[in-house]
C-alpha atoms as a PDB file:
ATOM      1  CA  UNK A   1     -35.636  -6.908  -6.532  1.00  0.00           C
ATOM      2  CA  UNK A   2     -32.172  -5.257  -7.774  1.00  0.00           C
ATOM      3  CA  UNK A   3     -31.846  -2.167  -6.208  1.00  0.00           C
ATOM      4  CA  UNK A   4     -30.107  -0.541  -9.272  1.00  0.00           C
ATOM      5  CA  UNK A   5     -33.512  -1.565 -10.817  1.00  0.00           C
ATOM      6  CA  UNK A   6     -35.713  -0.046  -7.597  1.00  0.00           C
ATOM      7  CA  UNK A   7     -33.509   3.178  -7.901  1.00  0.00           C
ATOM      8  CA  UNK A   8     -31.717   3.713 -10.701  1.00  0.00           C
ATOM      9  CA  UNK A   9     -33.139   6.987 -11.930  1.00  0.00           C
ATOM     10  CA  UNK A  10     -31.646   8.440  -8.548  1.00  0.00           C
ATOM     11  CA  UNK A  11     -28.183   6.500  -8.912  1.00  0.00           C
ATOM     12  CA  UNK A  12     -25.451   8.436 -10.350  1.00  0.00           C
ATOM     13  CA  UNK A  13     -22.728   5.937 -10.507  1.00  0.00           C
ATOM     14  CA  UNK A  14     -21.808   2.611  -9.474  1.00  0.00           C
ATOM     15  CA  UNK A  15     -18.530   0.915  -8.407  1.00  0.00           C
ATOM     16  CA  UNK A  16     -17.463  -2.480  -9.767  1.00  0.00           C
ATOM     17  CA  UNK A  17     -14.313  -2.884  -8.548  1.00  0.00           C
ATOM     18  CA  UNK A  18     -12.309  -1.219  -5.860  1.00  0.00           C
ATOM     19  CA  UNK A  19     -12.938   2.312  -5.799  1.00  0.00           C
ATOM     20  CA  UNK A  20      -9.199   2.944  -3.541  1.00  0.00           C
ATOM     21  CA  UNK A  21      -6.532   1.163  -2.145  1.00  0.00           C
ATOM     22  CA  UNK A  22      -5.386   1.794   1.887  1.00  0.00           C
ATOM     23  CA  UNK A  23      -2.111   0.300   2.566  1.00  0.00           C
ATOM     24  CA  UNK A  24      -1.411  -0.056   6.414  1.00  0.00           C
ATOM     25  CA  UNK A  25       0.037  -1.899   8.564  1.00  0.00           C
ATOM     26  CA  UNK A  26       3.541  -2.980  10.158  1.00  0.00           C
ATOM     27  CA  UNK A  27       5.868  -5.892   9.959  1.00  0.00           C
ATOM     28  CA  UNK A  28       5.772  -8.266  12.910  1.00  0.00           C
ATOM     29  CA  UNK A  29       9.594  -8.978  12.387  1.00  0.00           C
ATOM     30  CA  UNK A  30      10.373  -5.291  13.442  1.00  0.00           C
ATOM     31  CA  UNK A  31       8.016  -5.195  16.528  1.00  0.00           C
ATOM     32  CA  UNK A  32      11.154  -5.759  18.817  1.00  0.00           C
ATOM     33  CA  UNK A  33      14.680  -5.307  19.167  1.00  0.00           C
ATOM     34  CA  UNK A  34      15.032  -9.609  19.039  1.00  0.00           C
ATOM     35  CA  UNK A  35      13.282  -9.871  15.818  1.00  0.00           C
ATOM     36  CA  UNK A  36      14.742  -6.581  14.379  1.00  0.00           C
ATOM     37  CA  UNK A  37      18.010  -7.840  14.737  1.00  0.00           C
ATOM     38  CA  UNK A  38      17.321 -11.101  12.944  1.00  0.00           C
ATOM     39  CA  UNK A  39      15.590  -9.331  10.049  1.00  0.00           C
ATOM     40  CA  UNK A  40      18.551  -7.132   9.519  1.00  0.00           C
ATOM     41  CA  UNK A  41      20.997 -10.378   9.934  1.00  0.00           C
ATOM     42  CA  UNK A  42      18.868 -12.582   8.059  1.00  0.00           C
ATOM     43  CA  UNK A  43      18.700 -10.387   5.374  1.00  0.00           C
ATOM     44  CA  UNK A  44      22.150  -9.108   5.373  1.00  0.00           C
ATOM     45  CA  UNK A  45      21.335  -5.436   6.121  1.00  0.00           C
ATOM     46  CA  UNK A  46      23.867  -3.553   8.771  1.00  0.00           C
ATOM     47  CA  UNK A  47      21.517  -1.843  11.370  1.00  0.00           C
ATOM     48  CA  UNK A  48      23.887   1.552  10.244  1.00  0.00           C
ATOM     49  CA  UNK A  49      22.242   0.928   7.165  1.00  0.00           C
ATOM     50  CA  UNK A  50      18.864   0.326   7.910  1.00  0.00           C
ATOM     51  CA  UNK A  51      17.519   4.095   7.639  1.00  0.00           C
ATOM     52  CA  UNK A  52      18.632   3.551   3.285  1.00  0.00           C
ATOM     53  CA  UNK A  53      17.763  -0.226   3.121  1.00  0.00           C
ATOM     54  CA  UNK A  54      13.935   1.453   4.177  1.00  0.00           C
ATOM     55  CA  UNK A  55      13.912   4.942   2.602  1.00  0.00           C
ATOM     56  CA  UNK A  56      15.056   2.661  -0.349  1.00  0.00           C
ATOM     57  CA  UNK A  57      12.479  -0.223  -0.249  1.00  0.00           C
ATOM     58  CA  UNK A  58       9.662   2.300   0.564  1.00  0.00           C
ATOM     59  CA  UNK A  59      10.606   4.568  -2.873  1.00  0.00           C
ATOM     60  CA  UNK A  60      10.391   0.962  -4.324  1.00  0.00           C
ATOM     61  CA  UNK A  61       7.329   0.188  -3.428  1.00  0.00           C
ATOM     62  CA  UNK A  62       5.440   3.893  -3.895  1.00  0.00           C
ATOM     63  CA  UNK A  63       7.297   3.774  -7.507  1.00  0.00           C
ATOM     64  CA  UNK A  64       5.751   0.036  -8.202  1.00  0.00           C
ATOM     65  CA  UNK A  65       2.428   1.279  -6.733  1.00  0.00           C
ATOM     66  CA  UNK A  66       2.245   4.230  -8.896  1.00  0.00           C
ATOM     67  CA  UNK A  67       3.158   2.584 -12.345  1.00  0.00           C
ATOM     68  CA  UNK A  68       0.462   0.036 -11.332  1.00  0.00           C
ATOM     69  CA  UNK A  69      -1.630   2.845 -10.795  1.00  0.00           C
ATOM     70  CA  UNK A  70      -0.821   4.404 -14.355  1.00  0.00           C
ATOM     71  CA  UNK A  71      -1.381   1.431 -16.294  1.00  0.00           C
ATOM     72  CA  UNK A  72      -4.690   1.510 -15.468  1.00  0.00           C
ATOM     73  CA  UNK A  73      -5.357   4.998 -15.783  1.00  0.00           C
ATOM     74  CA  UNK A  74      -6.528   5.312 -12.007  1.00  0.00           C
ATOM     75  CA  UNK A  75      -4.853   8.410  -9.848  1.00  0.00           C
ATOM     76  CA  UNK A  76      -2.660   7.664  -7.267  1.00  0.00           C
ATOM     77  CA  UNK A  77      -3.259  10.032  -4.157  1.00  0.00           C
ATOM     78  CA  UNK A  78      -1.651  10.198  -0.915  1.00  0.00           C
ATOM     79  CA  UNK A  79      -3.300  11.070   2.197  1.00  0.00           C
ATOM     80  CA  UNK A  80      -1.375  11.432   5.421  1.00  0.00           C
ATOM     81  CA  UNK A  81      -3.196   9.996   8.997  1.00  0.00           C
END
């Protein structure tokens, strides 16, 4: 039996999709100084300018994340761990 059908006088809402979004995680390439260095070289980045090439890429990603967000209508919140 469907339990929307068993209890669906006492339901007050139902999800079909995601309900939120928790981005987390870290990038394997940066886990040590070896791999950091190839990142930046590989990629062309001067490790002086690392601290822009990621306050830069991060703003690019929160922006893309929150017009994604706005499109379909769906608040974007942030919560700090």
């Amino acid at each position: 039996m469907d339990i929307l059908t068993q209890f669906g006088s006492k339901v007050k809402g139902c999800l079909s999709t995601f309900d939120r979004m928790i981005i987390k995680g870290h990038s394997l390439q940066l886990s040590n100084l070896k791999q950091f260095r190839y990142f930046l070289n590989h990629n062309g980045i001067l490790m002086k300018d690392f601290g822009a090439y990621a306050y830069n890429t991060s703003k690019s990603l929160s922006a893309h994340i929150e017009s994604l967000a706005a499109e379909l209508g769906r608040p974007c919140k942030y919560h700090l761990p």
